[in-house]
N, C-alpha and C. Protein backbone atom coordinates (compact mmCIF):
# COMPACT_ATOMS: atom_id res chain seq x y z
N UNK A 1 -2.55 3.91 9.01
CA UNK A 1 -2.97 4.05 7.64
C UNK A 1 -2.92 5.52 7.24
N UNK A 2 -2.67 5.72 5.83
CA UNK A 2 -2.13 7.06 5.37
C UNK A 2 -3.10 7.17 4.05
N UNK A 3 -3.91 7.65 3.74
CA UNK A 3 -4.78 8.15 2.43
C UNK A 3 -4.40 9.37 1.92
N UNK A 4 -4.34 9.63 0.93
CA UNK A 4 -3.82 10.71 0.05
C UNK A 4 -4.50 10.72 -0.85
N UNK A 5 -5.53 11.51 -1.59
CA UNK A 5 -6.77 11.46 -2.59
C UNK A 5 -6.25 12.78 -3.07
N UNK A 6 -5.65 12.16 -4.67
CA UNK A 6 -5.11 12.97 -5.65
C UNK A 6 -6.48 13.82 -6.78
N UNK A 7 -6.27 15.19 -6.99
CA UNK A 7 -7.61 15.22 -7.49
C UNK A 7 -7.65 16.22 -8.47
N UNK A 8 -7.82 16.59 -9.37
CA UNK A 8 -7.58 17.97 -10.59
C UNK A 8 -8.40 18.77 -9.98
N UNK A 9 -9.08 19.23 -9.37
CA UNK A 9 -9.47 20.48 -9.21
C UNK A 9 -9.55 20.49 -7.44
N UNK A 10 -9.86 21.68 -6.99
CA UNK A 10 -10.03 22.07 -5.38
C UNK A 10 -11.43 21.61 -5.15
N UNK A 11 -12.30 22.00 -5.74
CA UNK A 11 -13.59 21.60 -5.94
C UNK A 11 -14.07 20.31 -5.93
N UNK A 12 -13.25 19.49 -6.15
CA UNK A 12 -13.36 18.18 -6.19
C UNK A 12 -13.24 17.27 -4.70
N UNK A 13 -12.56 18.13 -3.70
CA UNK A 13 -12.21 17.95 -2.70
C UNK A 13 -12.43 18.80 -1.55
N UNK A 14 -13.53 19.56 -1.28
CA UNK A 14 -14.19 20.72 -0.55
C UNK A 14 -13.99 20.05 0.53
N UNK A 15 -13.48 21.21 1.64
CA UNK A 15 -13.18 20.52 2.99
C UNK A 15 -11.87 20.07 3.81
N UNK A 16 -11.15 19.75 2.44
CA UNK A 16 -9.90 18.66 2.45
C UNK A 16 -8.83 19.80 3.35
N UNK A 17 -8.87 21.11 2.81
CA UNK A 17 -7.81 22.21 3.13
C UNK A 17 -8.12 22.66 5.07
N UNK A 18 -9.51 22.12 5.39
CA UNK A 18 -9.83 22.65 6.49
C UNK A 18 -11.20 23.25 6.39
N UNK A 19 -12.06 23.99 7.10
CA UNK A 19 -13.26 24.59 7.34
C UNK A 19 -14.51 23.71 7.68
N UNK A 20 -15.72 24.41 7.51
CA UNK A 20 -16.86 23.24 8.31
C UNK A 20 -17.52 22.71 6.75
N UNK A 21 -17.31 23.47 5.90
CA UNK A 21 -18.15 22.89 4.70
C UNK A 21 -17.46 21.96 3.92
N UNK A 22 -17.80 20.25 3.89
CA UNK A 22 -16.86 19.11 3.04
C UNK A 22 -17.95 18.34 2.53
N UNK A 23 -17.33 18.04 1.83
CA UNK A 23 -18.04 17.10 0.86
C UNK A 23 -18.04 15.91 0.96
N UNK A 24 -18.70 14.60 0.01
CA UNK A 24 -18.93 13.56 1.21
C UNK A 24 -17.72 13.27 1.39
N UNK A 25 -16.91 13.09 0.32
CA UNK A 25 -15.56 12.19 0.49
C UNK A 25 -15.00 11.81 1.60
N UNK A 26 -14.74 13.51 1.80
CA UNK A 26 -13.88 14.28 2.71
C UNK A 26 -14.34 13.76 3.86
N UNK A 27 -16.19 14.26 4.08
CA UNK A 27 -16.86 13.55 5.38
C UNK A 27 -16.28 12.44 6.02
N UNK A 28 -16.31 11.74 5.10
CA UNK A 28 -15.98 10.42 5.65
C UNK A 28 -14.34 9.86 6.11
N UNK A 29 -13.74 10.47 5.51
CA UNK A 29 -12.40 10.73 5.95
C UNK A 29 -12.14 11.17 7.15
N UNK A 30 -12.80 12.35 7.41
CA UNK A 30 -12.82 12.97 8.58
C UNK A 30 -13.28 12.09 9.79
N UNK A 31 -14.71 11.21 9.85
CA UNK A 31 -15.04 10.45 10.36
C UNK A 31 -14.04 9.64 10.46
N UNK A 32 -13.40 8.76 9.96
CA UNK A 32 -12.18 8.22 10.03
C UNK A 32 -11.39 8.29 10.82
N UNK A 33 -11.21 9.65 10.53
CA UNK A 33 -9.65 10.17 11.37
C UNK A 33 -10.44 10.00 13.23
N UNK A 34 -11.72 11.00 13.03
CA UNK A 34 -11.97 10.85 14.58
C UNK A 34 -12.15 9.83 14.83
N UNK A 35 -12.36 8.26 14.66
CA UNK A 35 -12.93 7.32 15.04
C UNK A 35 -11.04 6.43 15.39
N UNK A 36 -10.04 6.57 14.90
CA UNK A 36 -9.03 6.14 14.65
C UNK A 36 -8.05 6.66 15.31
N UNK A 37 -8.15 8.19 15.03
CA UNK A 37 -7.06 9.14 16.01
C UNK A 37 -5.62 8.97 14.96
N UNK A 38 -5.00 8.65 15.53
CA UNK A 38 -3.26 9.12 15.06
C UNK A 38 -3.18 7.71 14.17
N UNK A 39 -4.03 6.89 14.32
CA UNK A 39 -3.64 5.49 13.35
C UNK A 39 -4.14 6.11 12.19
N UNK A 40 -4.92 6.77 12.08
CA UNK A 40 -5.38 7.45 10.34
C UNK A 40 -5.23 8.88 10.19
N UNK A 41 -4.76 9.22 9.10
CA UNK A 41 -4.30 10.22 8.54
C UNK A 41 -4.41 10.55 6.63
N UNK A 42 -5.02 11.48 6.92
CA UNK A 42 -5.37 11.56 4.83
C UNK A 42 -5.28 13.37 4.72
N UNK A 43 -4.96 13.27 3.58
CA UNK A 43 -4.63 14.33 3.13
C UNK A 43 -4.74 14.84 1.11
N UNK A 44 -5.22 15.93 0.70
CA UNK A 44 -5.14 15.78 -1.19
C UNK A 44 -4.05 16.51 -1.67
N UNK A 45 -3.84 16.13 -2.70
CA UNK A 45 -3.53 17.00 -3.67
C UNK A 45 -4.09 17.50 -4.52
N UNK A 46 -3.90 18.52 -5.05
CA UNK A 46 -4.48 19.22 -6.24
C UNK A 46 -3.43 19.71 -7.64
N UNK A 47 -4.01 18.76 -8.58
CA UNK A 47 -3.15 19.36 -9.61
C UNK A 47 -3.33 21.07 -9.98
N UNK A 48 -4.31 21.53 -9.77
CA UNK A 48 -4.33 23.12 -10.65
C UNK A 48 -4.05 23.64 -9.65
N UNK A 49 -3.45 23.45 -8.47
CA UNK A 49 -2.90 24.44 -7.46
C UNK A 49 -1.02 23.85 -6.93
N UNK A 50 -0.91 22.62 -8.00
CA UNK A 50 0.95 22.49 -8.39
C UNK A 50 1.12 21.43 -7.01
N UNK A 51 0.40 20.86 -6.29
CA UNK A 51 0.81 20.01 -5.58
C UNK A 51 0.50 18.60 -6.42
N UNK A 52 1.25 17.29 -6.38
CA UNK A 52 1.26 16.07 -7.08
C UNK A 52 1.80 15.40 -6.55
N UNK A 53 1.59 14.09 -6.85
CA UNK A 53 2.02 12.40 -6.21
C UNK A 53 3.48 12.23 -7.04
N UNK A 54 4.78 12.11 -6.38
CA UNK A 54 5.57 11.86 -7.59
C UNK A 54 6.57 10.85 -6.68
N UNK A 55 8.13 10.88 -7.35
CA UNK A 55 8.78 9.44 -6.93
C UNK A 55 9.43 9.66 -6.05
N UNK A 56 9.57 10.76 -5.21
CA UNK A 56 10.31 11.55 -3.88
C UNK A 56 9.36 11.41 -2.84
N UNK A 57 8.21 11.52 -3.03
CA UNK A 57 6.97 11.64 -1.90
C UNK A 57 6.70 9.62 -1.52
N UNK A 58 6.88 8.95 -2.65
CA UNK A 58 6.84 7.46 -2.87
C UNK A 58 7.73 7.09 -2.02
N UNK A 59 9.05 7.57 -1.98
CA UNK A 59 10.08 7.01 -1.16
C UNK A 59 10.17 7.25 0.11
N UNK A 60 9.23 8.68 0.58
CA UNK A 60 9.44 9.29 1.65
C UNK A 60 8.76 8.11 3.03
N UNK A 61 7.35 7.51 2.05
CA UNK A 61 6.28 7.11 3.06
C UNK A 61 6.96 5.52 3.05
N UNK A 62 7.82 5.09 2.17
CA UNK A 62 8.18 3.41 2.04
C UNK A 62 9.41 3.51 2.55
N UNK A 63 10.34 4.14 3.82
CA UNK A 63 11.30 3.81 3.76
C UNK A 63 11.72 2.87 4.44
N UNK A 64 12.77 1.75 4.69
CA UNK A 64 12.89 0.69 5.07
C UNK A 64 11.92 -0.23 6.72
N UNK A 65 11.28 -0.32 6.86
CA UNK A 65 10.16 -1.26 8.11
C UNK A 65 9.59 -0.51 8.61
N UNK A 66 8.71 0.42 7.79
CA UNK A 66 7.94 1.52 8.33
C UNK A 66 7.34 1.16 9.62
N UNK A 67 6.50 1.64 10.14
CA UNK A 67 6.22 1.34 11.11
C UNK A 67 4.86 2.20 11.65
N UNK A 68 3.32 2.05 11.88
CA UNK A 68 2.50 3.33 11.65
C UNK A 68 3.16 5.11 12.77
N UNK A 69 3.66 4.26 14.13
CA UNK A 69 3.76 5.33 14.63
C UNK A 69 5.15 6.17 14.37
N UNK A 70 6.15 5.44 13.07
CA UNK A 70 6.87 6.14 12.25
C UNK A 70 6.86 6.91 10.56
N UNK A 71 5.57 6.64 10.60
CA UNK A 71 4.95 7.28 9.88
C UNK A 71 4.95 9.14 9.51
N UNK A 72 5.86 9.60 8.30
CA UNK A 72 5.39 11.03 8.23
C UNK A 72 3.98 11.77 8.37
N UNK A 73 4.13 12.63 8.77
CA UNK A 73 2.58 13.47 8.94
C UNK A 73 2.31 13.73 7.41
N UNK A 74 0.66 13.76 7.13
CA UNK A 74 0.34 14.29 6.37
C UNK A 74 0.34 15.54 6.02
N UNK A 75 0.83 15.18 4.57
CA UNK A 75 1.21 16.85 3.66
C UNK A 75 0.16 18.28 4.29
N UNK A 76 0.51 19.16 4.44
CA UNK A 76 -0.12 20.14 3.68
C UNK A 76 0.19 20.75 2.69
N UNK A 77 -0.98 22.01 2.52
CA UNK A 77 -1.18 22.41 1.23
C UNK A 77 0.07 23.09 0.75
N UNK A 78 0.43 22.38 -0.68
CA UNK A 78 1.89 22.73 -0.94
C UNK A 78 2.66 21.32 -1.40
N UNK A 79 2.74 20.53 -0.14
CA UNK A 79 3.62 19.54 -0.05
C UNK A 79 2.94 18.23 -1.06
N UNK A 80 4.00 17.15 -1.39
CA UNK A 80 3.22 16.19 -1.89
C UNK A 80 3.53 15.06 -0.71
N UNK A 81 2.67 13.87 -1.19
CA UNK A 81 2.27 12.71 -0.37
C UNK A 81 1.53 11.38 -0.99
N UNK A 82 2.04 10.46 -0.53
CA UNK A 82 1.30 9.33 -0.99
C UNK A 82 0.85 8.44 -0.01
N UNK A 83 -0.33 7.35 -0.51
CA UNK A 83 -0.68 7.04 1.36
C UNK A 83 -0.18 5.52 1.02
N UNK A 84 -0.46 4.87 1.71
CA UNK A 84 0.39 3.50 2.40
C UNK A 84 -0.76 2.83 3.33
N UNK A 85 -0.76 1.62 3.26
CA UNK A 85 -1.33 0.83 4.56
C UNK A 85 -0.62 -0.49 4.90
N UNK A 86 -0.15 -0.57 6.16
CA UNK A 86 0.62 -0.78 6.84
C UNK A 86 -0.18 -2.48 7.10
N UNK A 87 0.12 -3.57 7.12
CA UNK A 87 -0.46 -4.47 7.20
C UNK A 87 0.53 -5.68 7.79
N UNK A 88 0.00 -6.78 8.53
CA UNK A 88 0.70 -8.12 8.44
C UNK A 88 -0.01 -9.01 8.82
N UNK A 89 0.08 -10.36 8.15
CA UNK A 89 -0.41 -11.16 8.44
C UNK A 89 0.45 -12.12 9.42
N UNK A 90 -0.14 -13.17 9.88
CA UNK A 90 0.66 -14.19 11.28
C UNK A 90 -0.13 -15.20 10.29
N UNK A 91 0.67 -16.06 10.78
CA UNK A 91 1.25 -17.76 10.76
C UNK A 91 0.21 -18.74 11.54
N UNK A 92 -0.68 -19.45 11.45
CA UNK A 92 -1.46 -20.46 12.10
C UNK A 92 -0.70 -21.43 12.68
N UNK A 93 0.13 -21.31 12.97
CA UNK A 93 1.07 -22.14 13.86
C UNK A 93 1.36 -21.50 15.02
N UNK A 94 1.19 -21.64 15.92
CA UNK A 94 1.28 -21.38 17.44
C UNK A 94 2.86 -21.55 17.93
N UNK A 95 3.51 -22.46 17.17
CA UNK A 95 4.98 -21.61 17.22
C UNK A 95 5.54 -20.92 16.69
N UNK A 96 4.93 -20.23 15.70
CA UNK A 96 5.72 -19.22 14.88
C UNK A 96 6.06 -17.63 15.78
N UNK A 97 7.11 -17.30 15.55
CA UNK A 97 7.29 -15.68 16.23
C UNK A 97 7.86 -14.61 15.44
N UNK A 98 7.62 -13.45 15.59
CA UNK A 98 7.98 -12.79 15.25
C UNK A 98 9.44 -12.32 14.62
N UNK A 99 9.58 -11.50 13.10
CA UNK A 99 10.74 -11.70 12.81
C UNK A 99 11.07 -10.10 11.80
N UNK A 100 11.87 -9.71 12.04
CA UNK A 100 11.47 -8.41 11.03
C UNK A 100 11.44 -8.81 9.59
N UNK A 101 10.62 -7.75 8.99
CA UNK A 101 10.42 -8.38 7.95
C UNK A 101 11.68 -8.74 6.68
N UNK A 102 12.80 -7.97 6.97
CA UNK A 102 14.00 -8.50 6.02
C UNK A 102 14.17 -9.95 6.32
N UNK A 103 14.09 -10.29 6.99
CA UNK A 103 14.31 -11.81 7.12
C UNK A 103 13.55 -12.70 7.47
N UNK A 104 12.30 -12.27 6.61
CA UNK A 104 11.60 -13.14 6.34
C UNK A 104 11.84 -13.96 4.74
N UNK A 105 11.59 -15.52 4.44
CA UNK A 105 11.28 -15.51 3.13
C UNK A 105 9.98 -15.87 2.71
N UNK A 106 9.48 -15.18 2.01
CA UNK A 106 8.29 -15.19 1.88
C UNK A 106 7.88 -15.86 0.01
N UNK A 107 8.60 -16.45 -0.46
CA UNK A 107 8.42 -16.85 -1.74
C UNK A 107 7.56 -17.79 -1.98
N UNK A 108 6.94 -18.52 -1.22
CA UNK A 108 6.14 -19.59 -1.44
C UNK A 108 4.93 -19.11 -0.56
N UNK A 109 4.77 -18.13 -0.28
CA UNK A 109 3.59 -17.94 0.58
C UNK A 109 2.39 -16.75 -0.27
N UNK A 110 1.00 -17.27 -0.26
CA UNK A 110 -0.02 -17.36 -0.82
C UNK A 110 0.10 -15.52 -0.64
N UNK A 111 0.13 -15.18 0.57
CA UNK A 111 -0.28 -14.03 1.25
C UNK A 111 0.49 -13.32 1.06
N UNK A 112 1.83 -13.30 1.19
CA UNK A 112 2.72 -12.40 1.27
C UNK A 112 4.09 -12.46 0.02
N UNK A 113 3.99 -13.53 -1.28
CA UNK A 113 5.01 -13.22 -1.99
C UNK A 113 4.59 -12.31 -2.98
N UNK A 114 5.23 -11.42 -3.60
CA UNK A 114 5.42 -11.00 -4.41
C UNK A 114 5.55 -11.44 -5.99
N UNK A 115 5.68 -12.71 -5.91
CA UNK A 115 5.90 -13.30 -6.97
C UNK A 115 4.74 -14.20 -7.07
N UNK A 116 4.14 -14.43 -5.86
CA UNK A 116 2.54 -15.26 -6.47
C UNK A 116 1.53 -13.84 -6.33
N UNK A 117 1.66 -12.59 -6.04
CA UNK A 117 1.33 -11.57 -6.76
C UNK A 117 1.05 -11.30 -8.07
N UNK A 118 1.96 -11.47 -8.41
CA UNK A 118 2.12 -10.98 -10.53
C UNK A 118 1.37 -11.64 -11.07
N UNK A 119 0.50 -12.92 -10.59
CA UNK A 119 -0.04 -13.74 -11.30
C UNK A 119 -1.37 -13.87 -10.57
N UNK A 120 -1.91 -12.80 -9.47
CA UNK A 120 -3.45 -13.28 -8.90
C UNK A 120 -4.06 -12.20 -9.56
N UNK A 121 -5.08 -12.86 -9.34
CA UNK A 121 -6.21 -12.06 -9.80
C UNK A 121 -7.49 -11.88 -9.02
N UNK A 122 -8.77 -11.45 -9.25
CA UNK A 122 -9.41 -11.09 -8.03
C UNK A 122 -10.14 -12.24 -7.14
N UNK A 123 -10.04 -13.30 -7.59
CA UNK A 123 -9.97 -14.32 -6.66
C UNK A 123 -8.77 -14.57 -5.79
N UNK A 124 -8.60 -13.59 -4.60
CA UNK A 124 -7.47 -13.87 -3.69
C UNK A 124 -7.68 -14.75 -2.77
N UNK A 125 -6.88 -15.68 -2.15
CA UNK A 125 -6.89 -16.60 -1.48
C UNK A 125 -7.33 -15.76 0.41
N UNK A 126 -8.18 -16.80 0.60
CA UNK A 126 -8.98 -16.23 1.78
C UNK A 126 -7.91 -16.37 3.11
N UNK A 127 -7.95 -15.58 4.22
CA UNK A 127 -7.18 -16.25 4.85
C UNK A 127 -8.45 -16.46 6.39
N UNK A 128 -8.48 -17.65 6.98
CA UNK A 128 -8.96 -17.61 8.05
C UNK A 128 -8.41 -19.10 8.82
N UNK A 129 -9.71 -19.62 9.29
CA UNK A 129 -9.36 -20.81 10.50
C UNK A 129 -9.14 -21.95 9.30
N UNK A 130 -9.81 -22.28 8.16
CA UNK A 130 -10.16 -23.22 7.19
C UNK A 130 -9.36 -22.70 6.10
N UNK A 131 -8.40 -21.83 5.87
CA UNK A 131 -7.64 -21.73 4.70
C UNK A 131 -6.17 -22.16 5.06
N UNK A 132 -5.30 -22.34 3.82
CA UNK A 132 -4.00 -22.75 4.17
C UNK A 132 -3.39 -21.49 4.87
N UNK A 133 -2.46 -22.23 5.48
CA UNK A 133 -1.89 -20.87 6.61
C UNK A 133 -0.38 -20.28 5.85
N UNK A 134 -0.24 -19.25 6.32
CA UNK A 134 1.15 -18.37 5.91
C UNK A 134 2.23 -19.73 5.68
N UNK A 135 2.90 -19.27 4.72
CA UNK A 135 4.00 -20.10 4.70
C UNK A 135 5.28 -19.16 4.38
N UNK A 136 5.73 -18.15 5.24
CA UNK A 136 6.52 -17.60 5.87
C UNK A 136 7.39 -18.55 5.94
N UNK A 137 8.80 -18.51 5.89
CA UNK A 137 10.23 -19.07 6.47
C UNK A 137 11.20 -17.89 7.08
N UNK A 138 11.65 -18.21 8.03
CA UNK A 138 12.78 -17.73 8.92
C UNK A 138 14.21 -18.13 8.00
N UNK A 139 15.38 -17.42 8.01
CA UNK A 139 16.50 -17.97 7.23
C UNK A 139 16.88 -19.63 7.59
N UNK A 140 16.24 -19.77 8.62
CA UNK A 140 16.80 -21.48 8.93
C UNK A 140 15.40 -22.39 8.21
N UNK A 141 14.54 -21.79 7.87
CA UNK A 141 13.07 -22.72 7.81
C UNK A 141 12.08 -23.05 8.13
N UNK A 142 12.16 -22.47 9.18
CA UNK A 142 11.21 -22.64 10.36
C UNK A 142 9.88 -21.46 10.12
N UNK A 143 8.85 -22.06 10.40
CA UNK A 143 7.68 -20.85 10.47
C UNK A 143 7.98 -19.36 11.94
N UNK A 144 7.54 -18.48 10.34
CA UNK A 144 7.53 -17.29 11.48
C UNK A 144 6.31 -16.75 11.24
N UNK A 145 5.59 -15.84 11.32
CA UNK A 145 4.79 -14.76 11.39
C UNK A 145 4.99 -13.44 10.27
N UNK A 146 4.78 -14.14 9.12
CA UNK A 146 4.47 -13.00 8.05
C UNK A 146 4.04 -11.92 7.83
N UNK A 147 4.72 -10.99 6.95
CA UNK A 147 3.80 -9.87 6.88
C UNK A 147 4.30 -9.03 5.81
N UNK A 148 3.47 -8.25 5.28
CA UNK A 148 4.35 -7.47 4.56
C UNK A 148 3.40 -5.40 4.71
N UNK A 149 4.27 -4.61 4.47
CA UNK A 149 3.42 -3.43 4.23
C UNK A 149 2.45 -3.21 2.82
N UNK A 150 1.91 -2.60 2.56
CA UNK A 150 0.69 -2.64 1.69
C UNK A 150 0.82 -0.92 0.91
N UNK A 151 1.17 -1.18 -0.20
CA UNK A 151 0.75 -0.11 -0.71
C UNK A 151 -0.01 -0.26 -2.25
N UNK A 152 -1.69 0.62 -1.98
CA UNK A 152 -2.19 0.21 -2.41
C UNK A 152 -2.77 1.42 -3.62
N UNK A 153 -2.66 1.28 -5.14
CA UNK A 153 -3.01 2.41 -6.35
C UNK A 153 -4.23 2.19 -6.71
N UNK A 154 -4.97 3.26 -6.51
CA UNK A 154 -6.73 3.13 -6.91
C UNK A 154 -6.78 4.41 -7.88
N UNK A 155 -7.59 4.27 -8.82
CA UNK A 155 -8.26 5.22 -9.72
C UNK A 155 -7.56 5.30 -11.51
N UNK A 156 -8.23 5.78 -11.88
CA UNK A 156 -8.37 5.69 -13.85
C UNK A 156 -7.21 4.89 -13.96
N UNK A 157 -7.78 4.16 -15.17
CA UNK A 157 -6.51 2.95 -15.56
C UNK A 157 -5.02 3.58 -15.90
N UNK A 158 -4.76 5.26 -16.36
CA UNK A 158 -3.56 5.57 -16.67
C UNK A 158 -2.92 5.53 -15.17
N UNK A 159 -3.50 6.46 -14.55
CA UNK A 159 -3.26 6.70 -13.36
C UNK A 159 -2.23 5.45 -12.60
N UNK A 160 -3.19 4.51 -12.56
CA UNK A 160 -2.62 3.15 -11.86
C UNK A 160 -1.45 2.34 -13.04
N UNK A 161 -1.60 3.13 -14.27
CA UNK A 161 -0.58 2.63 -15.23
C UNK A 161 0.54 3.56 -15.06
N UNK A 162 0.35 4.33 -15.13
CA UNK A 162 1.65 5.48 -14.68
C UNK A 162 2.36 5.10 -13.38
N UNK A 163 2.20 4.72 -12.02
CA UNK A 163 2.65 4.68 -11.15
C UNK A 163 3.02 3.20 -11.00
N UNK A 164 2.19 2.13 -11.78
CA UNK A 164 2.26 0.64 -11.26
C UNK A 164 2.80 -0.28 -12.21
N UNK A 165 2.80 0.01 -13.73
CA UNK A 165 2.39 -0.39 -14.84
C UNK A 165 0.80 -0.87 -15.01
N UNK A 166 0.58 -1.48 -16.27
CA UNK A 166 -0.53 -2.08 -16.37
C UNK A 166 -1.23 -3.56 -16.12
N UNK A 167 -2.22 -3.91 -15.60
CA UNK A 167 -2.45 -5.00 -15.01
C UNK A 167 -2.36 -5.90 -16.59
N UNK A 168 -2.06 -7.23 -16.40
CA UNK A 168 -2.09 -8.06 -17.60
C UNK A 168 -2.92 -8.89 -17.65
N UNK A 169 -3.03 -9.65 -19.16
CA UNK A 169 -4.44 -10.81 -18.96
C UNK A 169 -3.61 -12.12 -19.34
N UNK A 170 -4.59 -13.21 -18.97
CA UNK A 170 -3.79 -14.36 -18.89
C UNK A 170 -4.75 -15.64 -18.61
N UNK A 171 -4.82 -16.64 -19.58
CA UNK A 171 -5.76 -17.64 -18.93
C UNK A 171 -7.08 -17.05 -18.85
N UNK A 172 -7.75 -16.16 -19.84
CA UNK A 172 -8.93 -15.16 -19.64
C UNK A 172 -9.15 -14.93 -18.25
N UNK A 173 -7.98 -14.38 -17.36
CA UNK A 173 -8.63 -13.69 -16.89
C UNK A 173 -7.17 -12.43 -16.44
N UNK A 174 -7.59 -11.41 -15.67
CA UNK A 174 -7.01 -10.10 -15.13
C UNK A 174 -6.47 -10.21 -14.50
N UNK A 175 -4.27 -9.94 -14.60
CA UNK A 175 -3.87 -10.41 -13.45
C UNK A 175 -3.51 -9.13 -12.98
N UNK A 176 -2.65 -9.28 -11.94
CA UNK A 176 -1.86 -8.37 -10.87
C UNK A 176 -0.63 -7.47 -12.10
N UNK A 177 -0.30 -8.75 -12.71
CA UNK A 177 0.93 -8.15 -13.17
C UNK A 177 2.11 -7.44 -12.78
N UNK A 178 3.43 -7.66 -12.88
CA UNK A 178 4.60 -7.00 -12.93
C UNK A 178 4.07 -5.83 -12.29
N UNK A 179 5.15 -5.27 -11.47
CA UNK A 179 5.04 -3.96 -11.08
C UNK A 179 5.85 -3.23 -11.71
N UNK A 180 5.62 -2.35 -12.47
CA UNK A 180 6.20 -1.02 -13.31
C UNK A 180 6.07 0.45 -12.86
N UNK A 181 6.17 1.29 -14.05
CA UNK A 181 5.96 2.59 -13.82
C UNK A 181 6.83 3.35 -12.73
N UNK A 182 6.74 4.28 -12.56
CA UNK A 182 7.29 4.91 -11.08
C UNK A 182 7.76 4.08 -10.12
N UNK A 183 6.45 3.28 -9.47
CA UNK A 183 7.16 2.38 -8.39
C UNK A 183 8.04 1.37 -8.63
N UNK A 184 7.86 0.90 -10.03
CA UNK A 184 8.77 -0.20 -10.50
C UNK A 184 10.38 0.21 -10.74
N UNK A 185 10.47 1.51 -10.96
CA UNK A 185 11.69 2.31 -11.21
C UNK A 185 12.34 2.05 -9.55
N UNK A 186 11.75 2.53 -8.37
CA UNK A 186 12.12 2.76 -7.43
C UNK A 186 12.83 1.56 -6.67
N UNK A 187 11.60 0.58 -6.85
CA UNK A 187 12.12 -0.81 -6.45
C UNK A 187 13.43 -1.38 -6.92
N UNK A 188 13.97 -0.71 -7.79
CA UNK A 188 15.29 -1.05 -8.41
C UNK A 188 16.30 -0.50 -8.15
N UNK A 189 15.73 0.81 -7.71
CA UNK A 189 17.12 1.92 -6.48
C UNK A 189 16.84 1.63 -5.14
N UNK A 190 15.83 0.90 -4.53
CA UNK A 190 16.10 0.70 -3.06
C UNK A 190 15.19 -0.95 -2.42
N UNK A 191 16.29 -1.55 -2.42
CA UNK A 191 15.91 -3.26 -2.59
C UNK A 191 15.03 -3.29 -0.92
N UNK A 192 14.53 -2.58 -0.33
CA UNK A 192 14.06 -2.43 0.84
C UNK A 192 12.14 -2.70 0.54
N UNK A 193 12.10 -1.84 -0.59
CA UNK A 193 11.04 -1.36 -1.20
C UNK A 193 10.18 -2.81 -1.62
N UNK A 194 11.41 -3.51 -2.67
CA UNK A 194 10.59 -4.70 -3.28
C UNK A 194 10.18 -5.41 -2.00
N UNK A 195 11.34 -5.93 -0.67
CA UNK A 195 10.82 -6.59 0.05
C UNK A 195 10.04 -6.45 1.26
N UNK A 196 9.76 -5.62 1.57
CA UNK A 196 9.24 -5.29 2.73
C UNK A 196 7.29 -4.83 2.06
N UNK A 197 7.59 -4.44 1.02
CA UNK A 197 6.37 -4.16 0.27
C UNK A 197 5.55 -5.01 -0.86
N UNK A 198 4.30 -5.04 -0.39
CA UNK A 198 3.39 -5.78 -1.53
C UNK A 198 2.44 -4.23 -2.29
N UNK A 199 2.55 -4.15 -3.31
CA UNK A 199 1.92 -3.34 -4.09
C UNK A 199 0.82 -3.80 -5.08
N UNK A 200 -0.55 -3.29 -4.64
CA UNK A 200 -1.30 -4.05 -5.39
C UNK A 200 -2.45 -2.75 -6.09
N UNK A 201 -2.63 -2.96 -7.20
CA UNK A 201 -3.38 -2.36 -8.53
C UNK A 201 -4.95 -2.46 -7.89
N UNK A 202 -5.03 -1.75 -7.69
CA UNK A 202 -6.99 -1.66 -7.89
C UNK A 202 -7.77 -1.16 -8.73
């Protein structure tokens, strides 16, 4: 997992650059990292000191079946970065196996399509022993072991509108909506992006 906490001022993020004095955020980040080691990694930006989240740093961390221990290091001060979490779900079928994720199809599955994405809302379907299981297909049909990577946009509604588009309403209630903005641009120059990735609005 990769965190990147974008922030307008330095002040906002005490700690983040290094030294003993941080703030909670940061605290807890830090805690993180020691409790996790090389699986977690976070890092900020600061707009009034010219570092920013943009569509070069987006591509850098999504490139085709990431992988955590292929994962770029986090930015320093200077560089930009965006974070990512790396995720997959498996198949309740005891024969399902492993499959990379290009060849998976995942269109009918609760968990992992993209297209029953655009339309959830914060009632997401649970997954455990008592819920329906992955419905993952292999190119022949057969159950495999689903998954997809996770990249996930938190904070002020432009923010997550600028990079994601905007979430839509529907049936009174708040969906996922279309993915736009920045990432929606990207997904259209590198078909790796749409599939291997679920992008979800917070």
């Amino acid at each position: 997992m990769e965190v990147v906490w974008a922030n307008r001022r330095r002040e906002d993020c005490v700690g983040c650059e290094g030294g003993e004095q941080r703030g909670a955020m940061v605290a807890l980040l830090e805690d993180f990292r020691k409790k996790y080691g090389e699986r977690f990694k976070y890092s900020c930006t600061v707009d009034g000191e010219g570092t920013f989240i943009d569509a070069g740093a987006i591509a850098r961390v999504t490139q085709p079946t990431p992988s955590p221990s292929a994962l770029a290091p986090a930015p320093v001060q200077g560089q930009q970065a965006w974070g990512l979490w790396p995720t997959a779900g498996t198949s309740q079928k005891s024969n399902a196996v492993s499959q990379p994720v290009a060849t998976v199809n995942s269109d009918t599955c609760s968990y992992h399509s993209p297209k029953e994405l655009v339309v959830s809302d914060e009632h997401d379907p649970h997954a455990g022993a008592d819920s329906k299981p992955c419905q993952c297909k292999d190119t022949d049909g057969n159950p495999v072991r689903g998954g997809k990577n996770l990249l996930m946009i938190s904070g002020p509604e432009g923010f997550v509108k600028h990079f994601t588009g905007a979430k839509v309403w529907g049936g009174g209630k708040e969906m996922q909506g279309p993915v736009k903005g920045v990432i929606g641009d990207l997904k259209k120059q590198n078909r790796s992006l749409g599939e291997d990735w679920l992008v979800l609005k917070m």
